[in-house]
Protein backbone atom coordinates (compact mmCIF):
# COMPACT_ATOMS: atom_id res chain seq x y z
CA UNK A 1 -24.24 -9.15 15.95
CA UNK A 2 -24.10 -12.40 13.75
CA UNK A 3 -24.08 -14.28 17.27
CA UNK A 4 -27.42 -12.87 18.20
CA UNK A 5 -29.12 -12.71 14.40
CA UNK A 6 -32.38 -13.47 14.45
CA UNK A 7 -32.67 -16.52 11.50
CA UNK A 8 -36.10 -15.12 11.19
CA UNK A 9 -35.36 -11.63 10.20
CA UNK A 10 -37.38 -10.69 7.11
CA UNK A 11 -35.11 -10.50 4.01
CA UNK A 12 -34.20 -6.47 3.61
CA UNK A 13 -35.24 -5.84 7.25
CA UNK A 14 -32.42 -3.56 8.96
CA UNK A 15 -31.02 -4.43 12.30
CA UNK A 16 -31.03 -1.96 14.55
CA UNK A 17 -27.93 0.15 14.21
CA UNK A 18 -28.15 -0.12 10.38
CA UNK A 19 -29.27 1.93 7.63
CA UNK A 20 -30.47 1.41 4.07
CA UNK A 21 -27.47 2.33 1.40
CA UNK A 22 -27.95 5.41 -0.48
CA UNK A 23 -28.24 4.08 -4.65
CA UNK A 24 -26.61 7.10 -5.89
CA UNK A 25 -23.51 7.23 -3.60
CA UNK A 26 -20.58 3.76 -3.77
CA UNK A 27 -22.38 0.85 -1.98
CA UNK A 28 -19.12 -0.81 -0.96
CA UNK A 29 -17.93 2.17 0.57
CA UNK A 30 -21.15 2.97 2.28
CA UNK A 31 -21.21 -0.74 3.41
CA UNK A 32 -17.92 -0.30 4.95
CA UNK A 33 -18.60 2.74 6.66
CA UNK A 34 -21.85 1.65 8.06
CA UNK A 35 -19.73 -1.30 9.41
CA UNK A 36 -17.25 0.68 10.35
CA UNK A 37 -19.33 2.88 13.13
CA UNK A 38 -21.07 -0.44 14.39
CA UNK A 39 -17.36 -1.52 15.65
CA UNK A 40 -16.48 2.09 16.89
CA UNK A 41 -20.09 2.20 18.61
CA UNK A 42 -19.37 -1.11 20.24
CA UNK A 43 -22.80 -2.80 18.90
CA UNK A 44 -19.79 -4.52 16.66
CA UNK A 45 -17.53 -5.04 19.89
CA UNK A 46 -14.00 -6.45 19.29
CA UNK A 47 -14.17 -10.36 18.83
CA UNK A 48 -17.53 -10.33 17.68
CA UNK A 49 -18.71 -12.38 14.54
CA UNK A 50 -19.65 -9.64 11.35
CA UNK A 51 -23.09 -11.38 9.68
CA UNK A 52 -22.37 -13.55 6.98
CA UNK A 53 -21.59 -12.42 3.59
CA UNK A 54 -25.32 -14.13 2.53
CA UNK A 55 -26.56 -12.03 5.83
CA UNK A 56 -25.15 -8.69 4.71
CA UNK A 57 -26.41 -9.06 0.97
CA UNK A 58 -30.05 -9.34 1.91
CA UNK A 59 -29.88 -6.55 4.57
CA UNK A 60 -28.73 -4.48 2.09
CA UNK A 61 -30.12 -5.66 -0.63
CA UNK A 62 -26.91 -5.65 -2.47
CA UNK A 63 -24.53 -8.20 -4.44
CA UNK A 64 -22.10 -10.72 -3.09
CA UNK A 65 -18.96 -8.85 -5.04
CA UNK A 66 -20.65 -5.37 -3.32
CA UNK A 67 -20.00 -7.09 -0.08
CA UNK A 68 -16.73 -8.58 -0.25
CA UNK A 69 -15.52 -5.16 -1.70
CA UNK A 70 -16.46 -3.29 1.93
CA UNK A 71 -14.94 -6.68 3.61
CA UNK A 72 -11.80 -6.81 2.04
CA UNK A 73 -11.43 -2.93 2.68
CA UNK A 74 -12.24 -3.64 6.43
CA UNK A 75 -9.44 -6.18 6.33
CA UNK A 76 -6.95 -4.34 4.85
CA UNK A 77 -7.50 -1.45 7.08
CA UNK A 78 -6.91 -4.29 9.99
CA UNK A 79 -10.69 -3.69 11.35
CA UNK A 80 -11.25 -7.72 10.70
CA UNK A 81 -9.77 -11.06 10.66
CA UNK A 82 -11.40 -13.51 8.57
CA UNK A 83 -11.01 -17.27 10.03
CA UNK A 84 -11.47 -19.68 7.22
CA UNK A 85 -14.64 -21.94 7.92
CA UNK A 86 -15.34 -19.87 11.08
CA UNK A 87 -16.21 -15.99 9.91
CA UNK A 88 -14.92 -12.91 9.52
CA UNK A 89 -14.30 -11.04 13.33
CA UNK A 90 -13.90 -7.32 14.72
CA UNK A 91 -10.04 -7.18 15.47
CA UNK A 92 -10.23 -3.66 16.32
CA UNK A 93 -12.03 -1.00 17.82
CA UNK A 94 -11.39 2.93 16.93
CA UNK A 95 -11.47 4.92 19.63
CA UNK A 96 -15.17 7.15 19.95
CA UNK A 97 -13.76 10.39 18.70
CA UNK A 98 -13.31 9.26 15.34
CA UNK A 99 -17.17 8.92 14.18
CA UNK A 100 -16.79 13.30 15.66
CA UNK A 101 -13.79 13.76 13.40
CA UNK A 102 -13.89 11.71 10.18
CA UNK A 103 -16.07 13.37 7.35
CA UNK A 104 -19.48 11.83 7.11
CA UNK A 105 -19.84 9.44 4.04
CA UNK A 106 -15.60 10.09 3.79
CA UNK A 107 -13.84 7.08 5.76
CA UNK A 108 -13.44 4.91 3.16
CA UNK A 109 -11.90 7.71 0.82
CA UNK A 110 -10.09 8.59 3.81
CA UNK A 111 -8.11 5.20 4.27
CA UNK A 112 -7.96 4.88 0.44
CA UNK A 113 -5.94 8.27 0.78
CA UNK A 114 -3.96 7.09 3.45
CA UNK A 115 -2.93 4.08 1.35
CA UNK A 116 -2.21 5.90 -1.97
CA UNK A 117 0.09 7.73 -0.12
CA UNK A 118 2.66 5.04 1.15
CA UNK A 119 3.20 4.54 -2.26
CA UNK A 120 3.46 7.84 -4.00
CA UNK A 121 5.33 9.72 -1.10
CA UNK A 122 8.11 6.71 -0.53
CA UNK A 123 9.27 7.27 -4.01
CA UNK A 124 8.99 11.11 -3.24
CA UNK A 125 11.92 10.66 -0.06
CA UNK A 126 13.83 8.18 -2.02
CA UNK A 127 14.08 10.60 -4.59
CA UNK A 128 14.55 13.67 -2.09
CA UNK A 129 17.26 12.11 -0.95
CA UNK A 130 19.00 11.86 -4.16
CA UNK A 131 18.43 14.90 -5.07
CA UNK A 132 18.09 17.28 -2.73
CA UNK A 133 19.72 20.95 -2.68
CA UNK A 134 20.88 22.92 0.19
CA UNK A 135 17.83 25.07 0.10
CA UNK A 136 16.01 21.93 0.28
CA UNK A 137 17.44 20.75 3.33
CA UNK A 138 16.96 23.87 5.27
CA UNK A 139 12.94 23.58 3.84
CA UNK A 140 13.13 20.57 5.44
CA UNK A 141 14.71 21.49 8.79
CA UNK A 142 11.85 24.62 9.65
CA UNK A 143 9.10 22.02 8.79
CA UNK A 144 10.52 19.78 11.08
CA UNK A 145 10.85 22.94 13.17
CA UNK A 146 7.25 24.13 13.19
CA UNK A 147 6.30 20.92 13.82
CA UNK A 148 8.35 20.67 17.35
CA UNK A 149 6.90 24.30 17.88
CA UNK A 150 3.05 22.89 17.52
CA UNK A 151 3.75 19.86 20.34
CA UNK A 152 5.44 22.48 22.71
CA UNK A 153 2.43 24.66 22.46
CA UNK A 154 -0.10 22.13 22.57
CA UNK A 155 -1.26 22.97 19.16
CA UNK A 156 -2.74 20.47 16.61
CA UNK A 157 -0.21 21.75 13.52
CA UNK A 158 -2.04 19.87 10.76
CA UNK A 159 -0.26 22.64 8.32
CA UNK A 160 3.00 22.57 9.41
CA UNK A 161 2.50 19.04 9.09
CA UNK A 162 1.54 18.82 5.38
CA UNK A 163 4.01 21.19 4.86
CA UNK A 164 6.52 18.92 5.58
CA UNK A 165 5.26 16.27 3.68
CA UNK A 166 5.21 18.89 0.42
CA UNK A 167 8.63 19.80 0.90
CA UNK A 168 9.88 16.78 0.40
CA UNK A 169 7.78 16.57 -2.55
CA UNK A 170 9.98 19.46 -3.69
CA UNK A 171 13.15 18.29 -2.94
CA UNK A 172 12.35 15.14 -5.33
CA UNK A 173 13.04 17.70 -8.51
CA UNK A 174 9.66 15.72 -9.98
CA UNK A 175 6.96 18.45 -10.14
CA UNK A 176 4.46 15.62 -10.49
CA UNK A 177 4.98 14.59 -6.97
CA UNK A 178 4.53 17.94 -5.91
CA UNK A 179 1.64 18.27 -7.98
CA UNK A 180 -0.19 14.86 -7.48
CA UNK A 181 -0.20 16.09 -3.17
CA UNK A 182 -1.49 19.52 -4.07
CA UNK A 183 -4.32 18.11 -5.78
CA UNK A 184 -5.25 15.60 -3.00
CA UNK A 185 -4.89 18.49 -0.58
CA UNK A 186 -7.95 18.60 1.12
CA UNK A 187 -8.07 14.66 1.30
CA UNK A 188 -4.68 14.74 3.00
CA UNK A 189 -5.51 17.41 5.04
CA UNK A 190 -8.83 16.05 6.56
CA UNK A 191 -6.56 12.82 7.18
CA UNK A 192 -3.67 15.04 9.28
CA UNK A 193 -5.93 16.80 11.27
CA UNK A 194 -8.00 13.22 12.28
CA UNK A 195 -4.73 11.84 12.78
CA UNK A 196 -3.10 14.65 14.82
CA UNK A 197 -6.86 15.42 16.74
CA UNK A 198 -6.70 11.67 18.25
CA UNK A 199 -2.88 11.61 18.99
CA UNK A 200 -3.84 14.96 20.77
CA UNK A 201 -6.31 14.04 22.73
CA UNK A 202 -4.99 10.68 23.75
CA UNK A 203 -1.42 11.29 24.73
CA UNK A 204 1.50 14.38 24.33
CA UNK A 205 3.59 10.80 23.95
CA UNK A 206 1.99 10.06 20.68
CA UNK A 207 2.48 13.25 18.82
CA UNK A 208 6.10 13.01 19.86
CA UNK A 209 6.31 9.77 18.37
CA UNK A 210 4.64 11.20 14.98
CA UNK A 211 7.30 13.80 15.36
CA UNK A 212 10.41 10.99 16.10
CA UNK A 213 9.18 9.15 12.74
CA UNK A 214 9.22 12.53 10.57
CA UNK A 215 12.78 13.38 11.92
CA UNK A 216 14.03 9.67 11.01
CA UNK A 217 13.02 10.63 7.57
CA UNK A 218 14.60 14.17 7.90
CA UNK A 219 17.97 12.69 9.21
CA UNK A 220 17.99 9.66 5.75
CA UNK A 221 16.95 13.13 3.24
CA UNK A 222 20.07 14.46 4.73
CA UNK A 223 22.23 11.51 4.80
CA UNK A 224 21.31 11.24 0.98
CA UNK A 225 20.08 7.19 2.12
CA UNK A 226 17.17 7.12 -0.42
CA UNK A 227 15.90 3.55 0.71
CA UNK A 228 15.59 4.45 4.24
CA UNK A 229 14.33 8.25 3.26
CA UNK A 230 11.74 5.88 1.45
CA UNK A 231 11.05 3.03 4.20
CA UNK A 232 10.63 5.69 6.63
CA UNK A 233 7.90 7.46 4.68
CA UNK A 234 6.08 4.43 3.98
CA UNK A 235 6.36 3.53 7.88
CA UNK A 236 5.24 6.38 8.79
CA UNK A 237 2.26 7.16 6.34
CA UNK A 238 1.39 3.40 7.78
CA UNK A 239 1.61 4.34 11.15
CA UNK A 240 -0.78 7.59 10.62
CA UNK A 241 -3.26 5.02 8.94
CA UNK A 242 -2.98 2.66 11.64
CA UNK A 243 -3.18 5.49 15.14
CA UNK A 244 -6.11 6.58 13.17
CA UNK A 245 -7.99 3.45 13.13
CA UNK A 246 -7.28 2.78 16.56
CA UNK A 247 -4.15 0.62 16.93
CA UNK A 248 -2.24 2.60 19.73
CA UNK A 249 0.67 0.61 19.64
CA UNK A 250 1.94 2.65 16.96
CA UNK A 251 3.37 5.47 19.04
């Protein structure tokens, strides 16, 4: 879009494809969002230039810090590359189905979710595998379980999937970890099912690959290895983020 801006666009006009940010709702995140299905659209296709910080603030009508606030979020979701002295460019392109499956107003929150997550559940496996009972373990084996079950029958298995997750949340003996992924339940779950919904429809390969990653941090629970119990949860959590934005090199 920045390629083809028209110099002589009236301060505050919108392109086409753009909308004027709601004042009561986050600007940054609507900013981002609004970015965000421009790429996924194509109008935004991958390589292209993003307008100029400058260009962005009087479309919008907001602040330079609102702006780079949506712009470093875009880059640390790996959406853009900024070149010093050249711009900031689309790296990558979701696939379609996401704009369908990601809550409206939500992706932001959603990747924010994603990211709060590598950190609190890789200190809940490295202290599941610490700690862990026998009755823990076998928790652990019939997520796993139900989760194999789902693939074979072609089913999407977003709960047996965040079941998995909170039983490892158990096995840390720290209620808070349990606690702190009951109460972002419904964020965590909207994430699963986007995640699972585009590794369905895209490939049977992919959801085994989800499944390979939450058996490598079965196996290090079991083997009592707490730093690879916790590198594979942060992989994985990573991963999720990353198959959901688009980057299908991660299973």
């Amino acid at each position: 879009m920045a390629r083809n801006a028209n110099p002589a666009q009236a301060i505050g006009e919108q392109p086409e494809g753009f909308a004027p940010l709601q004042r009561s709702a986050r600007l940054a995140d609507q900013l981002y969002e609004q970015i965000v299905n421009q790429i996924v659209r194509g109008s935004l296709p991958t390589g292209e230039r993003l307008p100029s910080e400058s260009r962005l603030c009087d479309i919008f009508n907001v602040s330079r810090p609102i702006v780079r606030e949506a712009i470093c979020r875009l880059q640390a979701d790996g959406l853009v590359v900024t070149k010093h002295g050249a711009g900031t460019f689309v790296a990558i392109r979701p696939k379609d189905d996401l704009l369908n499956l990601a809550p409206i107003g939500g992706m932001a929150d959603l990747m924010r979710c994603f990211e709060f997550r590598i950190a609190l559940e890789g200190e809940s496996a490295y202290l599941a595998a610490q700690r862990r009972t026998r009755e823990n373990l076998a928790e652990i084996d019939a997520a796993l379980k139900n989760l194999e079950r789902a693939i074979r029958r072609k089913e999407l298995g977003a709960e047996a999937d965040h079941e998995f997750h909170l039983v490892i949340a158990r096995a840390s003996r720290n209620e808070l970890f349990y606690s702190s992924l009951e109460t972002l339940s419904s964020r965590i779950h909207m994430g699963v099912t986007v995640g699972r919904s585009l590794s369905l429809k895209h490939s049977a390969k992919r959801l085994e690959a989800v499944q390979s990653e939450h058996e490598t941090i079965g196996i290090a629970i079991r083997a009592g290895d707490a730093e690879a119990a916790r590198n594979a949860m942060r992989t994985h959590i990573d991963n999720a983020r990353a198959r959901v934005l688009g980057d299908l090199t991660k299973g």
